[in-house]
Protein backbone atom coordinates (compact mmCIF):
# COMPACT_ATOMS: atom_id res chain seq x y z
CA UNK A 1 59.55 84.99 2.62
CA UNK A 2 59.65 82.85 5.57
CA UNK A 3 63.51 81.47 4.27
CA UNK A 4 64.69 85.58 4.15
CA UNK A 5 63.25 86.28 8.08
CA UNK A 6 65.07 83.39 8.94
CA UNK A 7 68.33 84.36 7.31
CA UNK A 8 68.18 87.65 8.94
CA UNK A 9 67.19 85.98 12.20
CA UNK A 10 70.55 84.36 11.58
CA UNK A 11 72.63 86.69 10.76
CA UNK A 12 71.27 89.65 13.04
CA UNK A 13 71.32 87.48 15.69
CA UNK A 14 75.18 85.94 15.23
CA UNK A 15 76.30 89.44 14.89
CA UNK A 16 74.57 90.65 18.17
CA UNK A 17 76.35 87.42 19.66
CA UNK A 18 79.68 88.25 18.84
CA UNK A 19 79.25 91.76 19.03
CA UNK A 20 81.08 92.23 16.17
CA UNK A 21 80.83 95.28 13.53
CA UNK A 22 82.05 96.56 10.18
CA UNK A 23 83.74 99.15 9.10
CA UNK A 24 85.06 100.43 5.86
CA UNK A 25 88.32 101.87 5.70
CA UNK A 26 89.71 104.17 2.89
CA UNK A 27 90.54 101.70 0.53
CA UNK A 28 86.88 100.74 1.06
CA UNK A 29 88.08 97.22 2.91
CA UNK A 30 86.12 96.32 5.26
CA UNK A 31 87.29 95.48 8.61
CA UNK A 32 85.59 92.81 11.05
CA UNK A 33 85.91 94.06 14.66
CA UNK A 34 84.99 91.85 17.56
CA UNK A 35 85.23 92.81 21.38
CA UNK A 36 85.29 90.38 24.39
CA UNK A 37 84.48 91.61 27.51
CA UNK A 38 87.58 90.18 29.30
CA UNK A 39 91.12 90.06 27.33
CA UNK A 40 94.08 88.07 28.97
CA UNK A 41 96.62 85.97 27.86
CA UNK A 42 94.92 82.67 28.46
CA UNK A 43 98.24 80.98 28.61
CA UNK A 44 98.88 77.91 30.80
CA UNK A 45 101.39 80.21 32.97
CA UNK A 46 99.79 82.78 35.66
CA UNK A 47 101.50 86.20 35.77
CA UNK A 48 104.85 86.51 37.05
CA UNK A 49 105.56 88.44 40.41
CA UNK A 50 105.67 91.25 40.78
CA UNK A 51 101.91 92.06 39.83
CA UNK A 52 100.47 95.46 39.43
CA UNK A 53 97.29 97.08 38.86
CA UNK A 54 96.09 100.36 37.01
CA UNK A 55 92.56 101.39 37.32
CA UNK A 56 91.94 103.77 34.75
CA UNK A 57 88.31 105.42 35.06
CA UNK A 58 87.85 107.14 32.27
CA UNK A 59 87.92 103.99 30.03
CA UNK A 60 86.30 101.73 32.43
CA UNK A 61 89.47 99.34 32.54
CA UNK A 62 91.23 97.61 34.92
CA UNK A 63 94.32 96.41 33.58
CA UNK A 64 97.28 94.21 35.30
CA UNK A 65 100.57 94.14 34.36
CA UNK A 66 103.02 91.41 35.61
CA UNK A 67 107.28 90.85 35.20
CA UNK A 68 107.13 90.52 31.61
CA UNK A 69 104.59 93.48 31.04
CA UNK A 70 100.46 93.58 29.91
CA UNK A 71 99.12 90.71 31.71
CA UNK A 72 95.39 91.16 31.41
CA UNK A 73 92.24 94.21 31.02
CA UNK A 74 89.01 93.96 32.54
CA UNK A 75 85.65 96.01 31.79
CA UNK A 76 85.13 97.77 34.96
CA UNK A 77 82.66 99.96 36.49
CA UNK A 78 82.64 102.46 39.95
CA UNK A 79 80.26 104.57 41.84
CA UNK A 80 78.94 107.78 41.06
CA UNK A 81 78.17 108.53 37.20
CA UNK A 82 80.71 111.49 37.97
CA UNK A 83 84.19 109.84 37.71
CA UNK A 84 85.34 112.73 40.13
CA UNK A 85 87.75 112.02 42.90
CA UNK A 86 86.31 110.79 46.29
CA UNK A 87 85.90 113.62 48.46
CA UNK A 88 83.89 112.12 51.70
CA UNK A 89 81.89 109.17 52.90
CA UNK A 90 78.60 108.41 51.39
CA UNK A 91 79.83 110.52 48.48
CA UNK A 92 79.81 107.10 45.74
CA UNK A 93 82.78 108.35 43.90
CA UNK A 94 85.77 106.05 43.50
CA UNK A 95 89.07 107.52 44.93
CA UNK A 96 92.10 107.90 43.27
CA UNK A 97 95.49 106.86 44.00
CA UNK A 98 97.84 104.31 44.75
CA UNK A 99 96.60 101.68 47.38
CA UNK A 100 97.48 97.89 48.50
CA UNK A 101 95.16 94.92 48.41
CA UNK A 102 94.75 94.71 52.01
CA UNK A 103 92.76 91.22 52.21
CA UNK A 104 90.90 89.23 50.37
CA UNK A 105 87.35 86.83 50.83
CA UNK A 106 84.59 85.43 49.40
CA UNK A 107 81.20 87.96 49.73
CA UNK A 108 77.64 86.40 49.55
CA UNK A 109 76.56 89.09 47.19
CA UNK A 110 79.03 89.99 44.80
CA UNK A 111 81.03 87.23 44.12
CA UNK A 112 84.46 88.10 45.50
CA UNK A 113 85.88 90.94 47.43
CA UNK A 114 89.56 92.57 47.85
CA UNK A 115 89.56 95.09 50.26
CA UNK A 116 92.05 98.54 49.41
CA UNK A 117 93.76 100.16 51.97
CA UNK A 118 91.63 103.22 51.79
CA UNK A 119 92.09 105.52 53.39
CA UNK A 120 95.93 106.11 53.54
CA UNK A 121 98.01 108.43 54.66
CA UNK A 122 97.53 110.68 51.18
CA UNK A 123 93.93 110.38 51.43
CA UNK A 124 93.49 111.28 54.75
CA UNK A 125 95.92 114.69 53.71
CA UNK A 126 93.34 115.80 51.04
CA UNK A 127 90.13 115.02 53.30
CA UNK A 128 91.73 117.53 55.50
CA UNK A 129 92.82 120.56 53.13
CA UNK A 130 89.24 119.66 51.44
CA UNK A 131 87.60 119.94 54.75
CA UNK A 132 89.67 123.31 55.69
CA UNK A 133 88.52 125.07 52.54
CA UNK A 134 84.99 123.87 53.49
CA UNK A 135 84.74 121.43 50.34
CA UNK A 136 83.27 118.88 52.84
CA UNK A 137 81.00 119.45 56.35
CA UNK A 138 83.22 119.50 59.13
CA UNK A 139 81.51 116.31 60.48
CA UNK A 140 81.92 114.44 57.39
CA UNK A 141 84.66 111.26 57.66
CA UNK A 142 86.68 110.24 54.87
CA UNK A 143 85.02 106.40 54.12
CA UNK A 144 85.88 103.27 53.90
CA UNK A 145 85.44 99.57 53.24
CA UNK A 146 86.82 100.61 49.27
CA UNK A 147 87.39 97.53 47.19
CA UNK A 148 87.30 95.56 44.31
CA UNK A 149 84.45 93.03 44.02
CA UNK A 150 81.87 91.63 41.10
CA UNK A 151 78.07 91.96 40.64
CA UNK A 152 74.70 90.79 41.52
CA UNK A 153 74.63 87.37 40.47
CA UNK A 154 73.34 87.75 36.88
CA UNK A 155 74.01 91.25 36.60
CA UNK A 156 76.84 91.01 34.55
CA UNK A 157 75.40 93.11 32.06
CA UNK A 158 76.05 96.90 34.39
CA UNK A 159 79.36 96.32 33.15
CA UNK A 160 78.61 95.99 29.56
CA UNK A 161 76.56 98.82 29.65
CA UNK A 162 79.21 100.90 32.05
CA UNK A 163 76.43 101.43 34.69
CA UNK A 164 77.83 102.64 37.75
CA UNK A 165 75.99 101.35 40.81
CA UNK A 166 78.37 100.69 43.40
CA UNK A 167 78.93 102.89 46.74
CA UNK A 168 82.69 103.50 45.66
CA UNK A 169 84.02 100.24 44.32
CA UNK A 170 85.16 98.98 41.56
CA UNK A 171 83.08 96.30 40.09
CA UNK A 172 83.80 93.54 37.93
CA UNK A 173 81.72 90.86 35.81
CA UNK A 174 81.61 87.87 38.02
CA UNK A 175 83.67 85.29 35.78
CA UNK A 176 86.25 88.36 35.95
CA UNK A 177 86.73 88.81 39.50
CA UNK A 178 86.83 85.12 40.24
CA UNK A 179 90.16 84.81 37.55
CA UNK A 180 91.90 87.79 38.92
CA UNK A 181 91.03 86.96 42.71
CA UNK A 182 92.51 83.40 41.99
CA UNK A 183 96.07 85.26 40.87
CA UNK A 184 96.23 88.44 42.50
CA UNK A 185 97.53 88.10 46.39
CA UNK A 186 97.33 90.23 49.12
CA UNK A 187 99.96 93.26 48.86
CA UNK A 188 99.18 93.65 45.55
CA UNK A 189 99.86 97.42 44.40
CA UNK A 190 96.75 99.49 42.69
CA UNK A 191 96.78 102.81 41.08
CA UNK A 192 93.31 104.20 40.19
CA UNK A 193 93.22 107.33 38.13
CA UNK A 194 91.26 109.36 35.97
């Protein structure tokens, strides 16, 4: 008795490790599945210039793509549970567009932090018509202080579990944010859509 607990001790608890799973196809093969958090090409090279990011919300994925193409995907998640366009400040939702890392530091709380050019020029444009049709109070402001950034420390786990706790940001596991702050520079080009 006590040797079969332990097995499934084992076994339960290497599968919950690896967060792997089974699955049987229609040949009745089955097929071992296992998902990382972070996927890159861990190569000795960084990516080759130019570098681009997509944000794409609806999958909770940051990916970057570099010269020769894919470069790396992240788990990512945002602000409000509603993926939604940001309409105003204090609003939590995550805006969409294209933006520009604007600059780039170190933050006490979260790790790293690469600041977006939010508002632009485009943003500013739909603030307005939204505000004209009365979507938004005529005192509300558009935001700011939009970026990319990581966690708590040892809250890594939001992002497994694509909880959404940020103001407007996008939020990355710690360990991710350091690798793509290390290769991403300033100027940097982000889309972030739906």
């Amino acid at each position: 008795m006590k040797i079969a607990v332990l097995v499934s001790v084992v076994v339960i608890g290497g599968h919950l490790l690896t967060n792997s799973f089974s699955t049987k196809t229609k040949t009745g093969i089955t097929n071992i599945q296992t998902y990382k958090t972070s996927r890159s090409k861990k190569s000795a090279s960084l990516p080759i210039s130019p570098i681009k990011i997509v944000v794409d919300k609806s999958s909770y994925e940051l990916h970057v793509y570099d010269a020769k193409g894919w470069y790396a995907t992240y788990p990512v998640v945002f602000g409000n549970k509603n993926l939604d366009d940001k309409k105003m400040e204090g609003d939590r939702k995550t805006p969409e567009g294209t933006y520009h890392i604007a600059a780039k530091r170190y933050h006490d709380k979260w790790s790293r932090f690469m600041a977006l050019d939010y508002p632009n020029k485009e943003d500013l444009a739909k603030f307005e018509e939204r505000k004209r049709r009365g979507e938004v109070p005529r005192n509300a402001s558009p935001g700011g202080g939009i970026g990319i950034h990581g966690t708590w420390p040892h809250e890594g786990f939001v992002v497994d579990r694509y909880n959404n706790w940020t103001n407007g940001c996008i939020s990355l596991k710690n360990e991710d944010v350091q690798e793509l702050y290390n290769y991403v520079p300033v100027g940097t080009s982000i889309t972030i859509r739906k």
